[in-house]
PDB file of N, CA and C in Angstrom:
ATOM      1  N   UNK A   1      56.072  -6.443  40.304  1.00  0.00           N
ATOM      2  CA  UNK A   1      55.981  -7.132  41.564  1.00  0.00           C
ATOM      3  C   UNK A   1      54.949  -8.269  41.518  1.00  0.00           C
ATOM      4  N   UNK A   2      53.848  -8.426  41.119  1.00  0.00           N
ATOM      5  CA  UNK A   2      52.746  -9.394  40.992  1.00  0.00           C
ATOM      6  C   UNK A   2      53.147 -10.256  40.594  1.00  0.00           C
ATOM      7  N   UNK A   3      54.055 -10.033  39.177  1.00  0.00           N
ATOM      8  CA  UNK A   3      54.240 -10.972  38.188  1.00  0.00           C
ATOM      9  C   UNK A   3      55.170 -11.884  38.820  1.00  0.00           C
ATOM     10  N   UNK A   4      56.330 -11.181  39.752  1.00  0.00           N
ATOM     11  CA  UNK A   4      57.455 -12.185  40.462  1.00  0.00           C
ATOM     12  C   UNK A   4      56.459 -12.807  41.631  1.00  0.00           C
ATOM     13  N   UNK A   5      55.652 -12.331  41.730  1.00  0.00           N
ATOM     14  CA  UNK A   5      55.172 -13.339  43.326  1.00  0.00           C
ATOM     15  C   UNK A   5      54.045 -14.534  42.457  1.00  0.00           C
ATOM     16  N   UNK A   6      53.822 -14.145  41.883  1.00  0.00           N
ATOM     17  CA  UNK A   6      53.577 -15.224  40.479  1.00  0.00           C
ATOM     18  C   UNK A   6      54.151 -16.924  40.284  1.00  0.00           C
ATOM     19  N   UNK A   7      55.443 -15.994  39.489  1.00  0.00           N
ATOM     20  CA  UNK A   7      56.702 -17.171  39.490  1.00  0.00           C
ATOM     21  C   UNK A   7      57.049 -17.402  40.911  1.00  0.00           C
ATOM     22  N   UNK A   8      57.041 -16.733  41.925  1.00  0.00           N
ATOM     23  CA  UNK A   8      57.163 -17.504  42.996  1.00  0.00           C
ATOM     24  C   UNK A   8      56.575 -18.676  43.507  1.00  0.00           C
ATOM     25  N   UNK A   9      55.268 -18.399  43.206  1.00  0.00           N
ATOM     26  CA  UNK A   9      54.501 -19.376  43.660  1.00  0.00           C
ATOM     27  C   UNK A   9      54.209 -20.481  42.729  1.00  0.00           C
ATOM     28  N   UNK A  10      54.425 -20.339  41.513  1.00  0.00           N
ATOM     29  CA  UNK A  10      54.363 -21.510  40.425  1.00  0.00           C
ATOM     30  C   UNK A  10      55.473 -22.346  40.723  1.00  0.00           C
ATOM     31  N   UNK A  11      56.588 -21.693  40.735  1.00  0.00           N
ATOM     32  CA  UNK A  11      57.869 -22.317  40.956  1.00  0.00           C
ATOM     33  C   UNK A  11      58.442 -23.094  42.869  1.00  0.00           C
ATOM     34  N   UNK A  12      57.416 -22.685  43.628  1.00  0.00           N
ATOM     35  CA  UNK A  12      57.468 -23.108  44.695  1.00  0.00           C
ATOM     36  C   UNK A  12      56.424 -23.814  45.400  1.00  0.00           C
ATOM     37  N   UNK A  13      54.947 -23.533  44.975  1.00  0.00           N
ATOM     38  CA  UNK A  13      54.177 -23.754  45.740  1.00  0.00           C
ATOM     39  C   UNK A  13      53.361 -23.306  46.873  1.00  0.00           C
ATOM     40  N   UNK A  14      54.004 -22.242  47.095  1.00  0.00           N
ATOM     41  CA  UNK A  14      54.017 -21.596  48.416  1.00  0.00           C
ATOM     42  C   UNK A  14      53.800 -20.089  48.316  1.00  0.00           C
ATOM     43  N   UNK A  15      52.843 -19.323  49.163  1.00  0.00           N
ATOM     44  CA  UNK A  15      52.254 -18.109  48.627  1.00  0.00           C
ATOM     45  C   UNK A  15      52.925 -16.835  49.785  1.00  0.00           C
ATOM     46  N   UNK A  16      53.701 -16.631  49.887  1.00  0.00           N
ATOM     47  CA  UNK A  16      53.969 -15.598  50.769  1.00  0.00           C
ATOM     48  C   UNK A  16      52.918 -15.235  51.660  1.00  0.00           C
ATOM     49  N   UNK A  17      52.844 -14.563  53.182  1.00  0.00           N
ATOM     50  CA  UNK A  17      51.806 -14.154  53.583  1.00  0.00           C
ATOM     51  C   UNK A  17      50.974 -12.763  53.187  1.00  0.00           C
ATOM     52  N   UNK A  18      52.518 -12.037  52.657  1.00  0.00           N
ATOM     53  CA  UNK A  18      52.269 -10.476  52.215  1.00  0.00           C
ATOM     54  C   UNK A  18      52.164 -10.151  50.357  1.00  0.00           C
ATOM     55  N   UNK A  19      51.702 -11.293  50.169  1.00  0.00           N
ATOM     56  CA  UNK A  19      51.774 -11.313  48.299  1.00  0.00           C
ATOM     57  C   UNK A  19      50.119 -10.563  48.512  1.00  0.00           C
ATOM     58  N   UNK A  20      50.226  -9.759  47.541  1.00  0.00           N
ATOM     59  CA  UNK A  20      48.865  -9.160  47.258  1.00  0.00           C
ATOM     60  C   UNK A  20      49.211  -9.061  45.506  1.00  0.00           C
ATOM     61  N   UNK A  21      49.409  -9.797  44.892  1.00  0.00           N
ATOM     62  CA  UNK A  21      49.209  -9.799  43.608  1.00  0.00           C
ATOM     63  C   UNK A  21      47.719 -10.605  43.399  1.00  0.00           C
ATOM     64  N   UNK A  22      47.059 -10.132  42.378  1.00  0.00           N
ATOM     65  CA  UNK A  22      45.682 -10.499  42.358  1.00  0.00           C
ATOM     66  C   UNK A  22      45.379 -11.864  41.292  1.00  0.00           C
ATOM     67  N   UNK A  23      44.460 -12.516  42.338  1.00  0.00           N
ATOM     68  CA  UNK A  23      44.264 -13.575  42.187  1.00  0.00           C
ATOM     69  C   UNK A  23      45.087 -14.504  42.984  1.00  0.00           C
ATOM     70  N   UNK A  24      46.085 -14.393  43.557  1.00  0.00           N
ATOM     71  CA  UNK A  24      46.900 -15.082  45.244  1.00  0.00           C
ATOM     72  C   UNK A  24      46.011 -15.625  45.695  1.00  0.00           C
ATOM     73  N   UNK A  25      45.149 -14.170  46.369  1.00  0.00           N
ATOM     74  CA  UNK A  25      44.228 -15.340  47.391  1.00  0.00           C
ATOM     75  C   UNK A  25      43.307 -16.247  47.261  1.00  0.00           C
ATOM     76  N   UNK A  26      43.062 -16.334  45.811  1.00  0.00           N
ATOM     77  CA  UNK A  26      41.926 -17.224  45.291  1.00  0.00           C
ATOM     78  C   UNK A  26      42.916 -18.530  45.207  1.00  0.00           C
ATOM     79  N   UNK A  27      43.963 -18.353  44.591  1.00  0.00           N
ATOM     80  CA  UNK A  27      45.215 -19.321  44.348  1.00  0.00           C
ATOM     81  C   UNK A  27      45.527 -20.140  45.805  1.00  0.00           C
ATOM     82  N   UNK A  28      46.030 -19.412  47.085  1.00  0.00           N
ATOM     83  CA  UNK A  28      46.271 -19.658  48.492  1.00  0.00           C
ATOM     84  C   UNK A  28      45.029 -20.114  49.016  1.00  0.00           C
ATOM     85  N   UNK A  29      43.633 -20.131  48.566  1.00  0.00           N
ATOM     86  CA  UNK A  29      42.182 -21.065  48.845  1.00  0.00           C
ATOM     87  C   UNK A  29      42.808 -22.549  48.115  1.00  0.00           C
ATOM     88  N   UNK A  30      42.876 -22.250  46.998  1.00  0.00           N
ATOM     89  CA  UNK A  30      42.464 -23.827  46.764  1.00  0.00           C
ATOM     90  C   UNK A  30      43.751 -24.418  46.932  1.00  0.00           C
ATOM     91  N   UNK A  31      45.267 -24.171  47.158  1.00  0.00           N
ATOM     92  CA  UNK A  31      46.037 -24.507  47.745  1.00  0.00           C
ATOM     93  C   UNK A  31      45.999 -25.226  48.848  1.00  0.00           C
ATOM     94  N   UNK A  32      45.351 -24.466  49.992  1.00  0.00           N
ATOM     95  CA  UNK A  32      44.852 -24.837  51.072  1.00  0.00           C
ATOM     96  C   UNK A  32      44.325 -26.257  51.250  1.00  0.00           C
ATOM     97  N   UNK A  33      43.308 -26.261  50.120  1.00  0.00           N
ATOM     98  CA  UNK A  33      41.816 -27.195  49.387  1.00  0.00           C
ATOM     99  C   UNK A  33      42.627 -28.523  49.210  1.00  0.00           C
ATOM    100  N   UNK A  34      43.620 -28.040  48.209  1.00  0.00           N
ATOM    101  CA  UNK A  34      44.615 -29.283  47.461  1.00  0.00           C
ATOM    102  C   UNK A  34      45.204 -30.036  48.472  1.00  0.00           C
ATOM    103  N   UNK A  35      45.445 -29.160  49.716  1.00  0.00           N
ATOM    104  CA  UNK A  35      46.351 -30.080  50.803  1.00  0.00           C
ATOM    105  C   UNK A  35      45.867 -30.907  52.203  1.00  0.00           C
ATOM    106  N   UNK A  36      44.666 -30.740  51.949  1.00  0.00           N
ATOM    107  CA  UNK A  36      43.466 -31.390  52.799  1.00  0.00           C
ATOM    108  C   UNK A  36      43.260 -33.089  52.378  1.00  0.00           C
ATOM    109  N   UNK A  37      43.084 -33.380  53.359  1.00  0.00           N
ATOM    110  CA  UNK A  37      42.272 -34.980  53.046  1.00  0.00           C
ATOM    111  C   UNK A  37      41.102 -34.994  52.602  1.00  0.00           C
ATOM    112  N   UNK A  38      40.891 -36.119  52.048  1.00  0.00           N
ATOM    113  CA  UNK A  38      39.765 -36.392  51.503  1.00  0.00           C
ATOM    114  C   UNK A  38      38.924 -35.910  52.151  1.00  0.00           C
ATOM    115  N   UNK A  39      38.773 -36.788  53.036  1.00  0.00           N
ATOM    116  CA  UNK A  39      37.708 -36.508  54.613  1.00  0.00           C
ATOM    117  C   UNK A  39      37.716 -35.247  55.036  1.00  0.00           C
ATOM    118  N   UNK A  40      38.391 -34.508  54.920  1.00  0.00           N
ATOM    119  CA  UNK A  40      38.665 -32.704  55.260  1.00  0.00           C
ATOM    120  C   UNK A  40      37.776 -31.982  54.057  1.00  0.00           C
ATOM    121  N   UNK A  41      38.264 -32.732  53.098  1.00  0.00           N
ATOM    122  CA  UNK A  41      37.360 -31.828  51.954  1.00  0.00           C
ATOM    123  C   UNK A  41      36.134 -31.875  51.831  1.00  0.00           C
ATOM    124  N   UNK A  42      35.410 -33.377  52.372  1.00  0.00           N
ATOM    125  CA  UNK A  42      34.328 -33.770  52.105  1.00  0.00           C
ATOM    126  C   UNK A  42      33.856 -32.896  53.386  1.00  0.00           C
ATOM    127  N   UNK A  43      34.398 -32.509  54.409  1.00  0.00           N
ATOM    128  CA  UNK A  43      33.527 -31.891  55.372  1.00  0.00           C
ATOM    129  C   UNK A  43      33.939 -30.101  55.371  1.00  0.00           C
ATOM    130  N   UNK A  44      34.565 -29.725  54.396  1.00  0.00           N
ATOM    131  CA  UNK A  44      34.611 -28.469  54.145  1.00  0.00           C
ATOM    132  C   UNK A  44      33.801 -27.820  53.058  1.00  0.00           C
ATOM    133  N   UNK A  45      33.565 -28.934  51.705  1.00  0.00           N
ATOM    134  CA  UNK A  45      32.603 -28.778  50.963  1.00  0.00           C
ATOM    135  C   UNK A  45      30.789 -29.118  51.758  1.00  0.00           C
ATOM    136  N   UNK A  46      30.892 -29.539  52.623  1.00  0.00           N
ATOM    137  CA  UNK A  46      29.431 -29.632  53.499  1.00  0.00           C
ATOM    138  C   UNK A  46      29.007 -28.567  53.574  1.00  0.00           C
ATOM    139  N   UNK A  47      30.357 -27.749  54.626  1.00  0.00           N
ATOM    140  CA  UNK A  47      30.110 -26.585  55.599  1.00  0.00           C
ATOM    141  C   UNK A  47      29.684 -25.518  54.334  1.00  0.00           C
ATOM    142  N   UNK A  48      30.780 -25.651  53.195  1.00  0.00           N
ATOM    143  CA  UNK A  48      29.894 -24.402  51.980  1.00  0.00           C
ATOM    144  C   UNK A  48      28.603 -24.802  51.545  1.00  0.00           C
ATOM    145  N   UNK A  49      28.121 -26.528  51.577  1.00  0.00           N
ATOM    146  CA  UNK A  49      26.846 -26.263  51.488  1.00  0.00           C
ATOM    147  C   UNK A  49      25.990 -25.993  52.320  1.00  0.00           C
ATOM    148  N   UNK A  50      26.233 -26.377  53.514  1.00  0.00           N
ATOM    149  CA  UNK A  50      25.259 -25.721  54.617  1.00  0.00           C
ATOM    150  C   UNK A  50      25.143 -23.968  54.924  1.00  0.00           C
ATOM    151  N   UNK A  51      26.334 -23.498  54.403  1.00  0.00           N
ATOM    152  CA  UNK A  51      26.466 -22.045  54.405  1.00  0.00           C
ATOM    153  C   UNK A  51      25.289 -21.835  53.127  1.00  0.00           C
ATOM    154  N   UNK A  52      25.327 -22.466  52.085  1.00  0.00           N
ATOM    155  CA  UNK A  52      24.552 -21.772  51.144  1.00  0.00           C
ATOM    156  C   UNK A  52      23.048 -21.872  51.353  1.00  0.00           C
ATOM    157  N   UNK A  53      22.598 -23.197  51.947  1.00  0.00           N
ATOM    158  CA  UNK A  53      21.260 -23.343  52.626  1.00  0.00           C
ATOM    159  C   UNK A  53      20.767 -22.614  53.521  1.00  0.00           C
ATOM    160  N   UNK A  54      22.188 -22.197  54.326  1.00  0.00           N
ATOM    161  CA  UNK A  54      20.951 -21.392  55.813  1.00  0.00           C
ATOM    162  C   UNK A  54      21.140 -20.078  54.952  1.00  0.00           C
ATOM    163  N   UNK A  55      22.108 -19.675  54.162  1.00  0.00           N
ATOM    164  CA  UNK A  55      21.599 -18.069  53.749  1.00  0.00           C
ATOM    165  C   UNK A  55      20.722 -18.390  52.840  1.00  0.00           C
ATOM    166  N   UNK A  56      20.187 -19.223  51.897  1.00  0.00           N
ATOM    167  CA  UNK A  56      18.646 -19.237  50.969  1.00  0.00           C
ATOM    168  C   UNK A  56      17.506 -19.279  52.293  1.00  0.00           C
ATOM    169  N   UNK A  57      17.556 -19.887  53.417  1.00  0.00           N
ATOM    170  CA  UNK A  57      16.323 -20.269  54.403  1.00  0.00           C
ATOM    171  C   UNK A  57      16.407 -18.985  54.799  1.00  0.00           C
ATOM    172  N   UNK A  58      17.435 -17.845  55.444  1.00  0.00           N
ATOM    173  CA  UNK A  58      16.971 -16.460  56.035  1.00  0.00           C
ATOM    174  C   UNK A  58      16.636 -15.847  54.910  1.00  0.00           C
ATOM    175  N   UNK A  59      16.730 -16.019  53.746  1.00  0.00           N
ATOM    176  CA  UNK A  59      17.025 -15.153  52.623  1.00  0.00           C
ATOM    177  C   UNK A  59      15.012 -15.058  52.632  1.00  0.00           C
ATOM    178  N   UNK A  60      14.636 -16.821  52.328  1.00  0.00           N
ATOM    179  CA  UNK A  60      13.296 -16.770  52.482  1.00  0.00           C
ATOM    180  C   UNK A  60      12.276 -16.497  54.081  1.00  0.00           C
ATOM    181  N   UNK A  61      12.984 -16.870  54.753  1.00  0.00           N
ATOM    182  CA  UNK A  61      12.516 -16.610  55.540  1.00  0.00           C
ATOM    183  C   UNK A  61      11.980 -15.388  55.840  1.00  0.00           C
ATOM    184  N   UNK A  62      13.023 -14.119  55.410  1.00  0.00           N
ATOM    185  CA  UNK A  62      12.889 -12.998  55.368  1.00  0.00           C
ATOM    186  C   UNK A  62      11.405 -12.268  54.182  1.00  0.00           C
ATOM    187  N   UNK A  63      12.008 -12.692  53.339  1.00  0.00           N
ATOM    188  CA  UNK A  63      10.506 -12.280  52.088  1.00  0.00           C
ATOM    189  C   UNK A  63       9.367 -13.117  53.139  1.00  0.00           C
ATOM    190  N   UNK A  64       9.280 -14.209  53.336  1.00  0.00           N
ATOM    191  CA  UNK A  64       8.013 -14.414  53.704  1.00  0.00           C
ATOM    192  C   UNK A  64       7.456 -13.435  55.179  1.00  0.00           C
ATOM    193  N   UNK A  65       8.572 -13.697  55.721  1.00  0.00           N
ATOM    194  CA  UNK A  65       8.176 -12.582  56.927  1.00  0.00           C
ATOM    195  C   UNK A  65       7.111 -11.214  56.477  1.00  0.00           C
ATOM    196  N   UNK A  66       8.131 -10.901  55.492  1.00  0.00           N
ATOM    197  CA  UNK A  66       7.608  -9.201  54.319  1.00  0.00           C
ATOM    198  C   UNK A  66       6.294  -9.272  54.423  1.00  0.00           C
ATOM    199  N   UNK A  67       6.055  -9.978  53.935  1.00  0.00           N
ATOM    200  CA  UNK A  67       4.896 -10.949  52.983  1.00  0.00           C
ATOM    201  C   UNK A  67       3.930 -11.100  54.761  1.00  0.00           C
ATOM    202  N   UNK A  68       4.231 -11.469  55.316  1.00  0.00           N
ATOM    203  CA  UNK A  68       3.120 -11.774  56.183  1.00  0.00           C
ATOM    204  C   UNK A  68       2.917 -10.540  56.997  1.00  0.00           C
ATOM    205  N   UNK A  69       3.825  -9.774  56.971  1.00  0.00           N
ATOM    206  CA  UNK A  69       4.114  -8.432  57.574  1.00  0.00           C
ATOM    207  C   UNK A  69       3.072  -7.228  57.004  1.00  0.00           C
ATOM    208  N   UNK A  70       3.130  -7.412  55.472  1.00  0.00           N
ATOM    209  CA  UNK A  70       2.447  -6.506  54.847  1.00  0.00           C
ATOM    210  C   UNK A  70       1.037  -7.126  54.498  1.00  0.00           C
ATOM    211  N   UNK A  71       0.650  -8.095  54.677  1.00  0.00           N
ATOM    212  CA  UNK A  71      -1.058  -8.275  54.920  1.00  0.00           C
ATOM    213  C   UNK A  71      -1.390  -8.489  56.501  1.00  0.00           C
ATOM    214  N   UNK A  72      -1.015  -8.330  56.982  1.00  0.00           N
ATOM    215  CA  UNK A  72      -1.403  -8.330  58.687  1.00  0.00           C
ATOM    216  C   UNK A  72      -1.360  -6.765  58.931  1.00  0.00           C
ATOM    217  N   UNK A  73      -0.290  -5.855  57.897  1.00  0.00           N
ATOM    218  CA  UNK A  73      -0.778  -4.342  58.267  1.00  0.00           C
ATOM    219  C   UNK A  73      -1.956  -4.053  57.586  1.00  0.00           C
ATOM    220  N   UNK A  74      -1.523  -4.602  56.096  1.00  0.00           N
ATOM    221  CA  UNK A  74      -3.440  -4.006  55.612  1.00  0.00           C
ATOM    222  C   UNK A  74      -3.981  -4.414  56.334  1.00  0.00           C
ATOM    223  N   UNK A  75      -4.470  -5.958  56.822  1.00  0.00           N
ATOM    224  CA  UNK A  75      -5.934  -5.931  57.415  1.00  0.00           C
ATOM    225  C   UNK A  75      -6.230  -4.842  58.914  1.00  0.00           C
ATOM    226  N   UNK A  76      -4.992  -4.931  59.647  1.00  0.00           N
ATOM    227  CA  UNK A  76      -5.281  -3.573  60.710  1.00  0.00           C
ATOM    228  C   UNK A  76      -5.395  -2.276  60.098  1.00  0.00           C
ATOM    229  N   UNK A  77      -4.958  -2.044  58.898  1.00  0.00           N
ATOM    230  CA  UNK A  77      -5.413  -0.563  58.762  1.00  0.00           C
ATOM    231  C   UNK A  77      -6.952  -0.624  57.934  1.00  0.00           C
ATOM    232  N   UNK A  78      -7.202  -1.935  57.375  1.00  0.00           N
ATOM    233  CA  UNK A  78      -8.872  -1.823  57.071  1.00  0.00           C
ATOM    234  C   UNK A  78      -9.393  -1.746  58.538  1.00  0.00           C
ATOM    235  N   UNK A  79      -9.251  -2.386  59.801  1.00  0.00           N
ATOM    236  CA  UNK A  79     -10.187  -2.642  60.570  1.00  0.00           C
ATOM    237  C   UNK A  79      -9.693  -1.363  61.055  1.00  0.00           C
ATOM    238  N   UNK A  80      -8.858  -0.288  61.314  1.00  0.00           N
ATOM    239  CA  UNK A  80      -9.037   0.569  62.061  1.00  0.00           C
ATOM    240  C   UNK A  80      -9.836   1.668  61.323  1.00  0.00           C
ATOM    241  N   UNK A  81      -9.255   1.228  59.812  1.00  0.00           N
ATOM    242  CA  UNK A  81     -10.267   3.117  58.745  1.00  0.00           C
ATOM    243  C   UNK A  81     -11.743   2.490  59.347  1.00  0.00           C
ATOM    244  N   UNK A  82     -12.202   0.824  59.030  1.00  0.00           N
ATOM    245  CA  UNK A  82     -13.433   0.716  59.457  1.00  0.00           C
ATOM    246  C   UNK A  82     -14.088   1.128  60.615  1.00  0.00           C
ATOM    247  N   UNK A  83     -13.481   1.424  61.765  1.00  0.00           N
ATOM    248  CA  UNK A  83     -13.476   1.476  62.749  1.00  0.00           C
ATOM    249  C   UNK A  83     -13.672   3.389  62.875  1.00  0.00           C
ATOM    250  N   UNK A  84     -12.521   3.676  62.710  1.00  0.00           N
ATOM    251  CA  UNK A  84     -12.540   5.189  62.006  1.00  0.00           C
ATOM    252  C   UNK A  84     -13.870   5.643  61.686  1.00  0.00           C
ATOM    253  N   UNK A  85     -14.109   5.188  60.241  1.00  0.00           N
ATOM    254  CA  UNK A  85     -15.813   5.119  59.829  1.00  0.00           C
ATOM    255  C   UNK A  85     -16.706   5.110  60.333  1.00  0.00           C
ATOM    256  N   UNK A  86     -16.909   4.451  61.310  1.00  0.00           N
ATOM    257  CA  UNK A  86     -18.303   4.012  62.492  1.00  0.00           C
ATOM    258  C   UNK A  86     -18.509   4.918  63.105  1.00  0.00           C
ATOM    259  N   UNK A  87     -17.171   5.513  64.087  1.00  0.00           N
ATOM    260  CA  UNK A  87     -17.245   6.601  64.822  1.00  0.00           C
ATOM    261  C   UNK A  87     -17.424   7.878  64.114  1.00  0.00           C
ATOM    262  N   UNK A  88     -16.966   8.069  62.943  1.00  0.00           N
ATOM    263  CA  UNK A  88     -17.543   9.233  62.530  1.00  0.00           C
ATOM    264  C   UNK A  88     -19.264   9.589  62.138  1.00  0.00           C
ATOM    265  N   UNK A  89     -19.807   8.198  61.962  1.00  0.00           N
ATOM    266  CA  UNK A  89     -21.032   8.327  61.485  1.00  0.00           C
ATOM    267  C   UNK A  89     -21.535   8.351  63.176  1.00  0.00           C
ATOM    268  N   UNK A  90     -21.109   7.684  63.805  1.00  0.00           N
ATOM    269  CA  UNK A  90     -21.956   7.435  65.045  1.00  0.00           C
ATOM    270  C   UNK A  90     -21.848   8.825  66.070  1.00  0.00           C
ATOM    271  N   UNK A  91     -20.750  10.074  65.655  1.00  0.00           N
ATOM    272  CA  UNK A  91     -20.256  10.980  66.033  1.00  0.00           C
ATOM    273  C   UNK A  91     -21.912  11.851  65.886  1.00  0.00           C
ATOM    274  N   UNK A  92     -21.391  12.170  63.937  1.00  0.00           N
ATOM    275  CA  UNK A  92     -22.846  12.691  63.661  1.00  0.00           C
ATOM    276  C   UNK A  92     -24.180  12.130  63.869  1.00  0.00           C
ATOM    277  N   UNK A  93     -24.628  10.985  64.013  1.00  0.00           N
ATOM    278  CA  UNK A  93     -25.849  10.494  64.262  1.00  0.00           C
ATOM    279  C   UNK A  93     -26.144  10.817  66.039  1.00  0.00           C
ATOM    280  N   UNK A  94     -25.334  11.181  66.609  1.00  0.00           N
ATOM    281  CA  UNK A  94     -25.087  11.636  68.069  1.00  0.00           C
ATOM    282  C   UNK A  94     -25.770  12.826  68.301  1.00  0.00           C
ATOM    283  N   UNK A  95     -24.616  13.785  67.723  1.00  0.00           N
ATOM    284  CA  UNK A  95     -24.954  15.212  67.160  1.00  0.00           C
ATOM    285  C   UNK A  95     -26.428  15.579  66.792  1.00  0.00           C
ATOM    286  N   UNK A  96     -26.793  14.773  65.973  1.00  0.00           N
ATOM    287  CA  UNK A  96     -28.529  14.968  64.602  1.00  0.00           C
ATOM    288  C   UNK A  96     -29.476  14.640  66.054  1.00  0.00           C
ATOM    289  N   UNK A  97     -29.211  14.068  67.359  1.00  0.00           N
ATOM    290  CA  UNK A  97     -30.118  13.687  68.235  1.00  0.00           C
ATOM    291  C   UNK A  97     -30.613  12.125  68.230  1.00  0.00           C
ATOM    292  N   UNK A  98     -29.890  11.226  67.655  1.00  0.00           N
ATOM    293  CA  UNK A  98     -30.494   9.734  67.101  1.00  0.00           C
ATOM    294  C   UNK A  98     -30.230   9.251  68.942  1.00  0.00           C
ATOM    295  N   UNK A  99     -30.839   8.246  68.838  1.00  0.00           N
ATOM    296  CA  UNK A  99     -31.016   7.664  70.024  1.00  0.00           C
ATOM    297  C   UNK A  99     -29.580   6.570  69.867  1.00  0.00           C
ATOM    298  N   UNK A 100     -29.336   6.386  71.208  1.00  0.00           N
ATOM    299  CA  UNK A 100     -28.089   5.240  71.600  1.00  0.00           C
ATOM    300  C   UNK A 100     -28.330   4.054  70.954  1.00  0.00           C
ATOM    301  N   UNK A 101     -29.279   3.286  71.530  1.00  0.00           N
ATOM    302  CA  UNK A 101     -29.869   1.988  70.289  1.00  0.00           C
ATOM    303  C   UNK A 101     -29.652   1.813  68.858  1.00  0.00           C
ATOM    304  N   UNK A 102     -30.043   3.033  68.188  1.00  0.00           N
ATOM    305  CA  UNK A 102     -30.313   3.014  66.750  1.00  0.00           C
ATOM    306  C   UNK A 102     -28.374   3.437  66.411  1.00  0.00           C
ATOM    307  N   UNK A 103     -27.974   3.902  67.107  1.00  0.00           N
ATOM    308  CA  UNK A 103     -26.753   4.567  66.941  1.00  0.00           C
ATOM    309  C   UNK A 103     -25.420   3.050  66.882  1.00  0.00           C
ATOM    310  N   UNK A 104     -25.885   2.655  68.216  1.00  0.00           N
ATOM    311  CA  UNK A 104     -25.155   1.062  68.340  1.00  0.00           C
ATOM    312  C   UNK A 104     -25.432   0.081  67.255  1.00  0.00           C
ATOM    313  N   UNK A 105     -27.170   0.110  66.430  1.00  0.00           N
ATOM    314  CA  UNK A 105     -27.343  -0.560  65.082  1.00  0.00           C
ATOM    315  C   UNK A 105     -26.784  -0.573  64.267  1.00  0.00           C
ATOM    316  N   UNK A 106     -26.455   0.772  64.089  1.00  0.00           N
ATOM    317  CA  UNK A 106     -25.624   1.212  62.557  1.00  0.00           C
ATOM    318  C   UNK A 106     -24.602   0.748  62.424  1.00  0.00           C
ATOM    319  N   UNK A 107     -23.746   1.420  63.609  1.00  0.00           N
ATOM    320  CA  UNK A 107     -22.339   1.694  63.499  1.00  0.00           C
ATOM    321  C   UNK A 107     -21.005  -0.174  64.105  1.00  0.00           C
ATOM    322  N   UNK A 108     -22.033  -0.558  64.923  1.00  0.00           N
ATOM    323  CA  UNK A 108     -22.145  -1.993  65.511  1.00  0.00           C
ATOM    324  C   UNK A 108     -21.204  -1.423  66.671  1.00  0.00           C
ATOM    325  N   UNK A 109     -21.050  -0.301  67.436  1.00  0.00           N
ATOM    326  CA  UNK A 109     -20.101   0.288  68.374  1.00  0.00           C
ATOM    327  C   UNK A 109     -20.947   0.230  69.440  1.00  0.00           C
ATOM    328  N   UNK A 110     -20.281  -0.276  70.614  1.00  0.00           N
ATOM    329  CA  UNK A 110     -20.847  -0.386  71.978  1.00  0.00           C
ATOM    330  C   UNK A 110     -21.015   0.699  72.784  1.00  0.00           C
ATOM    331  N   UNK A 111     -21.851   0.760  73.437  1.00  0.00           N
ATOM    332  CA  UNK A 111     -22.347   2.225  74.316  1.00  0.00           C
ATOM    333  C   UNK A 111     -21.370   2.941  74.765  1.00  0.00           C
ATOM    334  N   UNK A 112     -20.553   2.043  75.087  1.00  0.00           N
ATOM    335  CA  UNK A 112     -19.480   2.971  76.205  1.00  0.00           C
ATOM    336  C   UNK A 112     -18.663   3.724  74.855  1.00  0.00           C
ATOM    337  N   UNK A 113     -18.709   2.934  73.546  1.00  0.00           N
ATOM    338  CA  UNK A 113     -17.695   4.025  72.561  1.00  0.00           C
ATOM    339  C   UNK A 113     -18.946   4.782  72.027  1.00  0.00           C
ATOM    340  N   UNK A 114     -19.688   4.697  71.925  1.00  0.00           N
ATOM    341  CA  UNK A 114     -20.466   5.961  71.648  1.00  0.00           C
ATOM    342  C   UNK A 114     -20.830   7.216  72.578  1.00  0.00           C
ATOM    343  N   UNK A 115     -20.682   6.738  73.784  1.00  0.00           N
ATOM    344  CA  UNK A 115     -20.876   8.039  75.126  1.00  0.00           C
ATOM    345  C   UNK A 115     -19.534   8.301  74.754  1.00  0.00           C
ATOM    346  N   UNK A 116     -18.255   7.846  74.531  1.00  0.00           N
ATOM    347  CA  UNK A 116     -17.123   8.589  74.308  1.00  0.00           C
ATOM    348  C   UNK A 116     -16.792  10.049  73.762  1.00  0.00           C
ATOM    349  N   UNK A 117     -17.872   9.645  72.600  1.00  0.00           N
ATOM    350  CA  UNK A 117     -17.537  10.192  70.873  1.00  0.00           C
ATOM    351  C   UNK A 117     -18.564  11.892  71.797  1.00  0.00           C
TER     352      UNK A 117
END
């Protein structure tokens, strides 16, 4: 069956709608291609290059996103372990009896987060 829808189309030009012999539809593209105007082609070969540009621009767009995504989380998870950190020391220096002042020195945490803790 392939092979006659084959010779069909060598011998005619013309691709059936229901030919599924392989390689047809690559054949029924540039068929298509061949029967276009100039001016048709020149603005159908655009549209595949503009198709190939905007998928490289999301393509990058996307990694850079990644990319800005995953150093904007490290630096919040340094400033929160740092943060983390303070309060635990400023927890125990609470605890040991240290005064509010000396406690706000250390840890650089404002009164109201140290009456919290």
């Amino acid at each position: 069956m392939p092979l006659e829808q084959w010779i069909y189309f060598l011998s005619t030009s013309e691709i059936p709608e229901d030919a599924d012999a392989p390689g047809l539809q690559e054949a029924r593209e540039k068929l298509k291609l061949s029967t276009m105007s100039r001016e048709e082609q020149a603005a159908y070969h655009r549209y595949l290059d503009d198709r190939v540009i905007l998928a490289d621009q999301i393509y990058t767009a996307r990694g850079e996103g990644k990319l800005e995504g995953r150093a904007e989380g490290r630096e919040e998870g340094r400033a929160e372990g740092k943060n983390e950190a303070m309060r635990t020391i400023a927890a125990a220096m609470k605890q040991a009896g240290e005064t509010m002042e000396k406690i706000a020195a250390y840890t650089h945490l404002s009164p109201d987060e140290i009456a919290e803790l």
